[in-house]
Protein backbone atom coordinates (compact mmCIF):
# COMPACT_ATOMS: atom_id res chain seq x y z
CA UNK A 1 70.09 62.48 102.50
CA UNK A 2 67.66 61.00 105.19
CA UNK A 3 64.85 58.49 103.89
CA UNK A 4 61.43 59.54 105.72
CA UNK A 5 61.46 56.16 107.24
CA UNK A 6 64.42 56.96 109.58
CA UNK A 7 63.79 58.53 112.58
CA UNK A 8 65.39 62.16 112.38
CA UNK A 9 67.84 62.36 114.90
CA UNK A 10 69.01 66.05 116.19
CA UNK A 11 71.14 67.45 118.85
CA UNK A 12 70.42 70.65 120.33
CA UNK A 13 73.44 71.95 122.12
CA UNK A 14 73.83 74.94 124.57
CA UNK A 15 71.68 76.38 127.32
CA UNK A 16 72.42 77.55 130.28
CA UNK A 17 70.47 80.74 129.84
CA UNK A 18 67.11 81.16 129.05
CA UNK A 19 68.50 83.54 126.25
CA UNK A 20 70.60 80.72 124.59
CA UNK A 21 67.55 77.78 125.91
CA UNK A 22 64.13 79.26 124.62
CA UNK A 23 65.37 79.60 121.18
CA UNK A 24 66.68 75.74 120.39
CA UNK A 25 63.12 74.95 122.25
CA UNK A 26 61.51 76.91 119.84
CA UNK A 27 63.41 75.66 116.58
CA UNK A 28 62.75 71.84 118.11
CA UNK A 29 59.40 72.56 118.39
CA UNK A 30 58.69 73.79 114.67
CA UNK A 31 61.46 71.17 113.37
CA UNK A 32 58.95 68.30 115.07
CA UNK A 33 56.11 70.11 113.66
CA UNK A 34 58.10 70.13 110.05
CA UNK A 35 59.52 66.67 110.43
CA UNK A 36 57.28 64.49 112.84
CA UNK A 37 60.25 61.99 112.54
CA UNK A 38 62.22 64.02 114.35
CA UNK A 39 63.74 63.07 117.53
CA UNK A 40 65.63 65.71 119.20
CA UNK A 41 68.20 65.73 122.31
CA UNK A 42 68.97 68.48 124.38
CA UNK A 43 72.43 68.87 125.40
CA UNK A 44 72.88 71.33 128.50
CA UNK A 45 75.11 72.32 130.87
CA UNK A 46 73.04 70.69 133.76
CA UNK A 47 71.59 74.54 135.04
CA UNK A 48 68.34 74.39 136.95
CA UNK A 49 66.79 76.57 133.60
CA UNK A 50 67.06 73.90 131.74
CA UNK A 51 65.94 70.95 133.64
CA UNK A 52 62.65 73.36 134.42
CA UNK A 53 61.74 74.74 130.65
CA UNK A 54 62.65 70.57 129.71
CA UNK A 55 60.68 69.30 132.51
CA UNK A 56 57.27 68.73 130.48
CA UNK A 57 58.96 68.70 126.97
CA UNK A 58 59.28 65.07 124.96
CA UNK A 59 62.52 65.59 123.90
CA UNK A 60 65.80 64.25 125.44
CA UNK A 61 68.19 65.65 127.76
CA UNK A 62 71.66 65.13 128.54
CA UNK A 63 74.22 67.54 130.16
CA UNK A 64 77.67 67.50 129.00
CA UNK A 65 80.00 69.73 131.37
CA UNK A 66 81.73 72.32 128.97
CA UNK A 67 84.62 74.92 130.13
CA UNK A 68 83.69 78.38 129.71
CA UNK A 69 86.81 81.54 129.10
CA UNK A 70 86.57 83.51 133.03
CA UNK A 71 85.98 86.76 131.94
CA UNK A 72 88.83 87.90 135.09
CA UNK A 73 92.53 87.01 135.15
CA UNK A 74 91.89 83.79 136.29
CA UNK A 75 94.14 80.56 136.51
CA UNK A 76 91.70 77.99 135.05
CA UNK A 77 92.23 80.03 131.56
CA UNK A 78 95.25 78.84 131.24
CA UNK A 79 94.09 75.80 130.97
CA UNK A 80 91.37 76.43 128.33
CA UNK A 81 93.13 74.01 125.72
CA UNK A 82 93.37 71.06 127.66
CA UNK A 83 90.13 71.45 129.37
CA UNK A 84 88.33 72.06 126.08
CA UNK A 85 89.77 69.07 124.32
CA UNK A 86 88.42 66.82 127.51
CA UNK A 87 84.88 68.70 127.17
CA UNK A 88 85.01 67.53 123.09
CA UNK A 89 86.24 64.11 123.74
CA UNK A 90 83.22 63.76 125.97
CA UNK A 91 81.14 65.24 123.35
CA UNK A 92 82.17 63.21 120.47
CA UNK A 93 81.15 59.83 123.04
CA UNK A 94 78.10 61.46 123.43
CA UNK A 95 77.47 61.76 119.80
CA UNK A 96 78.90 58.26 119.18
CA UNK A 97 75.91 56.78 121.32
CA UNK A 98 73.30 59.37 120.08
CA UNK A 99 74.24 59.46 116.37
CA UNK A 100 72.55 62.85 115.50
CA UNK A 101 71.76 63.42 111.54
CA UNK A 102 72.29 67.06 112.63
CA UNK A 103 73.80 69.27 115.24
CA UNK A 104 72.79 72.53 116.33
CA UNK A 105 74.34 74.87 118.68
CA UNK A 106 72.29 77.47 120.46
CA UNK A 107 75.58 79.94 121.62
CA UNK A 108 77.16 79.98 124.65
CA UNK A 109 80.23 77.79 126.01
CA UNK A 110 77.92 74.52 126.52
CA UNK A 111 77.27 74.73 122.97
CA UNK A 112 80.85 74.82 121.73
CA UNK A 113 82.69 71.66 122.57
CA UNK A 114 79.32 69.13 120.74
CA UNK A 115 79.60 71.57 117.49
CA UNK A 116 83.21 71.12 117.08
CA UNK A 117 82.68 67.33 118.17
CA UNK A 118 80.09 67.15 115.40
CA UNK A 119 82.44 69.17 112.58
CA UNK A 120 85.48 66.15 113.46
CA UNK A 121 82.34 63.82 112.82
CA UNK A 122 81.46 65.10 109.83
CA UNK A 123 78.05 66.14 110.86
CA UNK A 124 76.07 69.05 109.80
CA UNK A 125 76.06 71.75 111.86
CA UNK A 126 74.17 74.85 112.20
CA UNK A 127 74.81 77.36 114.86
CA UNK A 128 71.77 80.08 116.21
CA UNK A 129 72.97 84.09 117.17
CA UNK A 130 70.28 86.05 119.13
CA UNK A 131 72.57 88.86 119.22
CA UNK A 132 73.35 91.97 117.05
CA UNK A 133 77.10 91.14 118.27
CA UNK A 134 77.72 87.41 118.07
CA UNK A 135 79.22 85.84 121.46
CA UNK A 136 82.74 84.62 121.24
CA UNK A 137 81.65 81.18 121.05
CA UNK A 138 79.41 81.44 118.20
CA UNK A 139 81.99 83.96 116.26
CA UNK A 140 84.63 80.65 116.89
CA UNK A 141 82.15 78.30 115.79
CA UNK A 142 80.93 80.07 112.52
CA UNK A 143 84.79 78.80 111.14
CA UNK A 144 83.36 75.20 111.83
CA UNK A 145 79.75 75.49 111.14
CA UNK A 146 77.59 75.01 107.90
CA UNK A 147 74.80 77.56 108.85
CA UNK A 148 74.57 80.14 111.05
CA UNK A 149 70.98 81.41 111.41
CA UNK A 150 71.11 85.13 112.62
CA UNK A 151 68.38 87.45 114.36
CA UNK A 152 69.93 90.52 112.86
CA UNK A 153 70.97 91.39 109.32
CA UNK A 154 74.61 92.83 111.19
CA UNK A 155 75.47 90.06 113.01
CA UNK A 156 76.66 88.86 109.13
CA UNK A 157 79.37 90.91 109.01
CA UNK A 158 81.04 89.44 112.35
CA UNK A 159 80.81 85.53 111.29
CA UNK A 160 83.23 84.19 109.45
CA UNK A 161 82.77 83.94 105.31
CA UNK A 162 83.03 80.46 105.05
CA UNK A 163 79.71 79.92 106.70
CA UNK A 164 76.17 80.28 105.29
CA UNK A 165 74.74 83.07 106.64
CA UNK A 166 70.02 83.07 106.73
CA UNK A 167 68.57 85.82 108.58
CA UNK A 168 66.07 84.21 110.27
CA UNK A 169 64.84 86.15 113.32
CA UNK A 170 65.38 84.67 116.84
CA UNK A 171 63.28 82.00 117.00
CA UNK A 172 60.02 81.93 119.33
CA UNK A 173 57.26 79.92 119.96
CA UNK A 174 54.30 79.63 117.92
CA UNK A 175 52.18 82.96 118.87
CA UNK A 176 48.94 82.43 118.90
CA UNK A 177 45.82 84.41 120.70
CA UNK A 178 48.18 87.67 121.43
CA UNK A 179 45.84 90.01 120.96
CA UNK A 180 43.80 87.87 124.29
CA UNK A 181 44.52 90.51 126.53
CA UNK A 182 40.98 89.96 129.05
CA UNK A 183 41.42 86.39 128.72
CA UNK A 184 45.21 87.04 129.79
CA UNK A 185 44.55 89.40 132.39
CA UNK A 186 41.81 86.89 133.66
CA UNK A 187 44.47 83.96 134.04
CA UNK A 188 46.60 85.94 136.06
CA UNK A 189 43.74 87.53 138.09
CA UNK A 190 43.85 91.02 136.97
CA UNK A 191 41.73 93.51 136.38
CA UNK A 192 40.81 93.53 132.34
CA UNK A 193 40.82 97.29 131.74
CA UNK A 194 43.72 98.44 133.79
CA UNK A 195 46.80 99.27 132.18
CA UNK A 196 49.30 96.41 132.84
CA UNK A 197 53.30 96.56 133.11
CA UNK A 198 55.10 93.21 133.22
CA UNK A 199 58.76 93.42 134.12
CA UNK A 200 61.01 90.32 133.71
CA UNK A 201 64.61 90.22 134.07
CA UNK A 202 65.34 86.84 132.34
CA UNK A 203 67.21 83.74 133.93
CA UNK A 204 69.69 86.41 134.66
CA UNK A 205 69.78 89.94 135.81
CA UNK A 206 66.53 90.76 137.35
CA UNK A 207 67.65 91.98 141.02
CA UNK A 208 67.97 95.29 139.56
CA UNK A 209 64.29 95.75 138.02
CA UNK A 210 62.36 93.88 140.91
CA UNK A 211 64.43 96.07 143.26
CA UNK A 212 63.57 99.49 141.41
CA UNK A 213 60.22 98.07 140.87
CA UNK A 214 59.48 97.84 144.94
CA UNK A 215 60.76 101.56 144.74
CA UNK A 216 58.05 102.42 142.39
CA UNK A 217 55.47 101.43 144.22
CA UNK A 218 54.76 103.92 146.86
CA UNK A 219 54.42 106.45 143.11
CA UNK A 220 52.45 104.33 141.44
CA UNK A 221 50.14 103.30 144.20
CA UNK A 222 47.32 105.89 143.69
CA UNK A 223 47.66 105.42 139.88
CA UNK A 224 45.13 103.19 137.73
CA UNK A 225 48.01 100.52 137.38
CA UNK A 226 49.02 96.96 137.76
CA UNK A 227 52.06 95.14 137.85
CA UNK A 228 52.92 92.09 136.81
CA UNK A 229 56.52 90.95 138.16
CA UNK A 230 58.78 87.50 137.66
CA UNK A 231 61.90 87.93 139.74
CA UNK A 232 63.59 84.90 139.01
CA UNK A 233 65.42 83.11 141.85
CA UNK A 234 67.77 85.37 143.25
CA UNK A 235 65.10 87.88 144.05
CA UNK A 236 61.89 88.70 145.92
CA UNK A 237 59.26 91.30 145.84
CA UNK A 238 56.72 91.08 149.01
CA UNK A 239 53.02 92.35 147.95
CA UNK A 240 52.10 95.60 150.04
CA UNK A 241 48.52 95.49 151.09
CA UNK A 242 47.44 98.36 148.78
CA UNK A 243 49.20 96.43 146.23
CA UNK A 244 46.71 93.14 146.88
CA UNK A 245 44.42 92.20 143.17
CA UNK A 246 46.99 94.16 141.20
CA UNK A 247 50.25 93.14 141.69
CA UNK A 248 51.65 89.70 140.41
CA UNK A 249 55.16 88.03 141.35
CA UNK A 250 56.02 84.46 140.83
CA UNK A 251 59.91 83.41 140.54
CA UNK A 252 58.90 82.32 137.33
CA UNK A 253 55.43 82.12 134.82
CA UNK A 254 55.03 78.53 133.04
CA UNK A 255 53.08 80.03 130.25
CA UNK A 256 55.05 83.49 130.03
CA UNK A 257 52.82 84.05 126.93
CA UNK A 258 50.20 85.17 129.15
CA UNK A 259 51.71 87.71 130.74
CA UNK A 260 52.83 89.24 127.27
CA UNK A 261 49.64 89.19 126.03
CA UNK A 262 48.46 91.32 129.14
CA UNK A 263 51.01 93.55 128.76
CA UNK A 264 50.29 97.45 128.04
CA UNK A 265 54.58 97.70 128.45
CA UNK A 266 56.80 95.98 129.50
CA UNK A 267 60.03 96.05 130.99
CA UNK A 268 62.97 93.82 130.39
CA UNK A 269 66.93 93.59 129.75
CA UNK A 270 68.00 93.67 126.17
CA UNK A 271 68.80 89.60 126.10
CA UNK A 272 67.07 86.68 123.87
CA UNK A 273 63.65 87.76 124.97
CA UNK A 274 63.34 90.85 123.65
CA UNK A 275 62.45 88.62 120.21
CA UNK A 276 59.66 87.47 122.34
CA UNK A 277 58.11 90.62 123.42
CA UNK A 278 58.78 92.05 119.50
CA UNK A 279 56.41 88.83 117.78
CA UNK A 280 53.53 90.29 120.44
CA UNK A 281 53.86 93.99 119.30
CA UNK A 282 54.80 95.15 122.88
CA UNK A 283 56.12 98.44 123.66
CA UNK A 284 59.08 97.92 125.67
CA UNK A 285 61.60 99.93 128.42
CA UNK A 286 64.91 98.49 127.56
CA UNK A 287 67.38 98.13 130.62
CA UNK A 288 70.49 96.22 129.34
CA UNK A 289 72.30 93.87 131.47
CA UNK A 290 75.89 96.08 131.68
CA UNK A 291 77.82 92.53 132.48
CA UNK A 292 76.94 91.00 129.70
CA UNK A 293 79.36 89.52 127.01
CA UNK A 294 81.10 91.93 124.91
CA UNK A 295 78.14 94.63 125.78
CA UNK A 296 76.16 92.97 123.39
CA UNK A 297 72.36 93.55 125.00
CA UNK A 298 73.40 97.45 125.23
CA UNK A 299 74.22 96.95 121.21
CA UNK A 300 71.02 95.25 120.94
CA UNK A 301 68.47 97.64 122.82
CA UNK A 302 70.24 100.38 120.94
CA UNK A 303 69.18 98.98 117.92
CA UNK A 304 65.82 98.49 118.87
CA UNK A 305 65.56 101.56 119.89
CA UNK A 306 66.07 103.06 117.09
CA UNK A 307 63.43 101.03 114.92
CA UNK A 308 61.31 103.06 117.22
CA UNK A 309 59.83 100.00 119.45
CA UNK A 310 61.76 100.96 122.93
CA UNK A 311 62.55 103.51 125.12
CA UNK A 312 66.41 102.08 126.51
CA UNK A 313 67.71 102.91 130.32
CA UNK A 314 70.81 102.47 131.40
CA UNK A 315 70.90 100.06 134.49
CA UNK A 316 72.67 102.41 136.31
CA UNK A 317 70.44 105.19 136.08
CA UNK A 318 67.48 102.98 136.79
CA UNK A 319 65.78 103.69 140.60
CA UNK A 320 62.09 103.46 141.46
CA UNK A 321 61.46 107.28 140.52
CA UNK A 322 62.60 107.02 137.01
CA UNK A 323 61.15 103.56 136.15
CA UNK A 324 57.56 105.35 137.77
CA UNK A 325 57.87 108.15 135.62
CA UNK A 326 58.66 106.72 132.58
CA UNK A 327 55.54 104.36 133.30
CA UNK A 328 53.46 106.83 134.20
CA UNK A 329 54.49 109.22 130.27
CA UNK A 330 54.29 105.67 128.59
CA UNK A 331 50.42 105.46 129.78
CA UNK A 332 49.46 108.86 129.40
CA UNK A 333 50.39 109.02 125.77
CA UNK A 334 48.51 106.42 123.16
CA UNK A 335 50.20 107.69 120.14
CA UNK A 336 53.94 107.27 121.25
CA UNK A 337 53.01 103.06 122.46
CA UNK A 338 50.93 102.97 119.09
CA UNK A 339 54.04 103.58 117.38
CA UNK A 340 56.14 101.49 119.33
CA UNK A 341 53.94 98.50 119.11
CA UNK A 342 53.73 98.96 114.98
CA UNK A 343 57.65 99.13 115.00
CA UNK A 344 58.07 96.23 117.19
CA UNK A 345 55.52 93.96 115.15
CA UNK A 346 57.69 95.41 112.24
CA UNK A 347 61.29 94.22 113.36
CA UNK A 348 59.64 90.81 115.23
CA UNK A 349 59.63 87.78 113.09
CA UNK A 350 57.12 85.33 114.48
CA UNK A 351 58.20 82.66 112.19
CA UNK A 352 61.22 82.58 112.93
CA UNK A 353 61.48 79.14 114.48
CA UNK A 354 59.74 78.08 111.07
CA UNK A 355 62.20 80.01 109.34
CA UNK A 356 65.42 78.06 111.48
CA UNK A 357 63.61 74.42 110.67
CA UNK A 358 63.58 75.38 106.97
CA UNK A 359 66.66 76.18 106.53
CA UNK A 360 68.15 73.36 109.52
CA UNK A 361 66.57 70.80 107.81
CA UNK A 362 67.74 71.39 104.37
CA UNK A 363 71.28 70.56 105.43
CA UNK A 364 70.41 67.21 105.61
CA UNK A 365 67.90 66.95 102.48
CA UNK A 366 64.71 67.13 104.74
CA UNK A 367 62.10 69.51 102.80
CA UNK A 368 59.78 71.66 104.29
C-alpha cells in the first residue's frame, strides 16, 4: 500500500498512435486529478504523435525502442525473441531508475516489453483495450497483467482468465461545454447555423477521406455546408475559392474538442477515437482502416453500427460521390441523426478515464 505522503509514481507505456496515446493521456489526467501525488511517465516509442500531444503536458517522457511482429514474411521476425528480450532488459533499467508504484500499458508493441519488465519486477500492472478485438500485444499481455480495463463488454472473452477484467469505456478527456456548438463554430471561424461535417482520419489513415473529401467538393459546393478537415501529415487538401469561410484544414487541431462540438457529422475510421466522438453524441460515417490489425476497426464500426450511432463504409467503396451523398441524406433527415446521436451518447462512456483511475489505483491501495 502507498502512504499519501509518497509521491505516486506511474508509468504509462505505449503510444505510437494516437489510438493507443490519447487514452493513457486521458487516464493520467483523471489519475492526477484522483491522486494529486501522482507523478506519471510516459514511455513511447519516440513517434512525432507523441512528442506533439506531450509537448504542453507535465508529465514525463521517455522513449524506449520496442520490436514490433512485421505483419509480411519478413527476416527481422525471426528474430523476435532475441530482440524482445533486449527491448525488456532496457525496460526493466528504465524502471530500475524510475521506480513506478504502477505500470500501465496502453496496447501496441511499445507497450509490451515495460509490462512484462514490470510483471519480472513484481509491479502492478494494468493493461487498456480500445478495441472490440484485443491487439496481439494486449491478448499476450493479459497472461501477465493484473487488470485489463476494456472499452467493450466482448473484448472479455478474448483476454486471458487469469486477469481481472472492468469494463470501463475507452477513456477520454474530461467533456465539458459539448453542447457549445456557436462558440465552437466561432473558434474555428465558421458560420454558426450551417450544418458542419468534420472528417479526421487519426494519426493514421486519413489520405483516403481528405482525398474523397476534395472529390466532394465540386457536389457539395452549392449546398448550405461546411467542412471541417484535419489531414494529418501525409496529406493535403488546398481550399478552392468557393470553398473560402467554410472550409477548415489544419494537419492537426490542438483542441480537437472544438471541432467535435461543431460537428453536425462527422466522419472518421473506426480506431480509438470513435470513443471520442461517442462521449459528444455525434452521429458518425464509419470508414474503417482495412490494414489495420487483425481487422479490428471493421469489427468495431460494425458494432457501432448496430447500436444505431453510425452509418459504416467500406474504404474501398468510398469516392467523393458517395461520401457527398451520404452527407447530403444525413442533413436532410433530423430524425435518422436524432437517433444516432441518442445511441451514441448511449454506448459513450464519458467517465471512462474516471472509471480506469478507479480501478488503476486500487491495485496499489490508492482510494478514489
Amino acid at each position: 500500500m502507498t502512504s499519501n505522503k509518497e509521491i505516486l509514481r506511474i508509468v504509462i507505456a505505449g503510444g505510437g498512435t494516437g489510438g493507443h496515446l490519447f487514452p493513457g493521456l486521458a487516464a493520467a489526467d483523471a489519475i492526477t486529478t484522483a491522486a494529486p501525488r501522482a507523478g506519471i511517465t510516459f514511455v513511447g516509442t519516440g513517434r512525432p504523435v507523441e512528442e506533439r500531444a506531450l509537448a504542453a503536458k507535465p508529465y514525463g517522457y521517455r522513449v524506449l525502442r520496442a520490436p514490433r511482429l512485421e505483419r509480411s514474411l519478413h527476416p527481422l521476425n525471426l528474430l523476435m525473441p532475441v530482440r524482445f528480450a533486449c527491448a525488456a532488459a532496457r525496460a526493466r533499467k528504465l524502471l530500475r531508475e524510475l521506480k513506478p508504484a504502477l505500470v500501465i500499458g496502453t496496447g501496441g508493441y511499445g507497450s509490451a516489453p515495460v509490462v512484462v519488465a514490470a510483471r519480472l519486477r513484481r509491479t502492478p500492472t494494468a493493461i487498456l483495450e480500445q478495441n472490440i478485438i484485443p491487439g496481439l500485444t494486449n491478448r499476450l499481455l493479459s497472461r501477465v497483467a493484473d487488470l485489463a480495463c476494456v472499452a467493450f463488454e466482448p473484448s472479455r472473452d478474448w483476454l486471458a482468465d487469469r486477469v481481472k477484467v472492468v469494463v470501463t469505456g475507452n477513456p477520454v478527456r474530461d467533456v465539458r461545454d459539448a453542447d457549445d456548438v456557436e462558440g465552437a463554430r466561432a473558434r474555428l471561424g465558421l458560420d454558426a447555423r450551417t450544418f458542419t461535417v468534420f472528417v479526421f482520419g487519426g494519426s493514421q489513415g486519413a489520405q483516403r477521406l481528405v482525398s474523397a473529401t476534395a472529390a466532394a467538393l465540386d457536389e457539395l459546393v452549392d449546398r448550405d455546408v461546411q467542412l471541417v478537415v484535419q489531414t494529418g501529415d501525409a496529406a493535403t487538401l488546398d481550399v478552392p475559392a468557393p470553398w473560402r469561410g467554410r472550409l477548415v484544414v489544419r494537419p492537426f487541431f490542438d483542441e480537437i474538442y472544438d471541432c467535435y462540438r461543431a460537428a453536425d457529422l462527422v466522419v472518421c475510421r473506426a480506431g480509438g477515437g470513435v470513443a471520442e466522438v461517442l462521449a459528444f453524441g455525434r452521429p458518425m460515417v464509419l470508414v474503417p482502416y482495412p490494414f489495420a490489425a487483425h481487422g479490428h476497426q471493421q469489427r468495431n464500426a460494425a458494432y457501432v453500427e448496430q447500436e444505431g450511432a453510425a452509418v459504416v463504409v467500406e474504404d474501398e467503396d468510398l469516392d467523393g460521390a458517395k461520401l457527398a451523398a451520404l452527407i447530403l441524406e444525413l442533413q436532410n433527415d433530423d430524425g435518422r441523426r436524432g437517433a444516432m446521436a441518442r445511441a451514441g451518447r448511449e454506448l459513450g462512456r464519458p467517465d471512462a478515464a474516471q472509471q480506469v483511475a478507479r480501478a488503476a489505483l486500487a491495485l496499489i491501495g490508492v482510494g478514489t
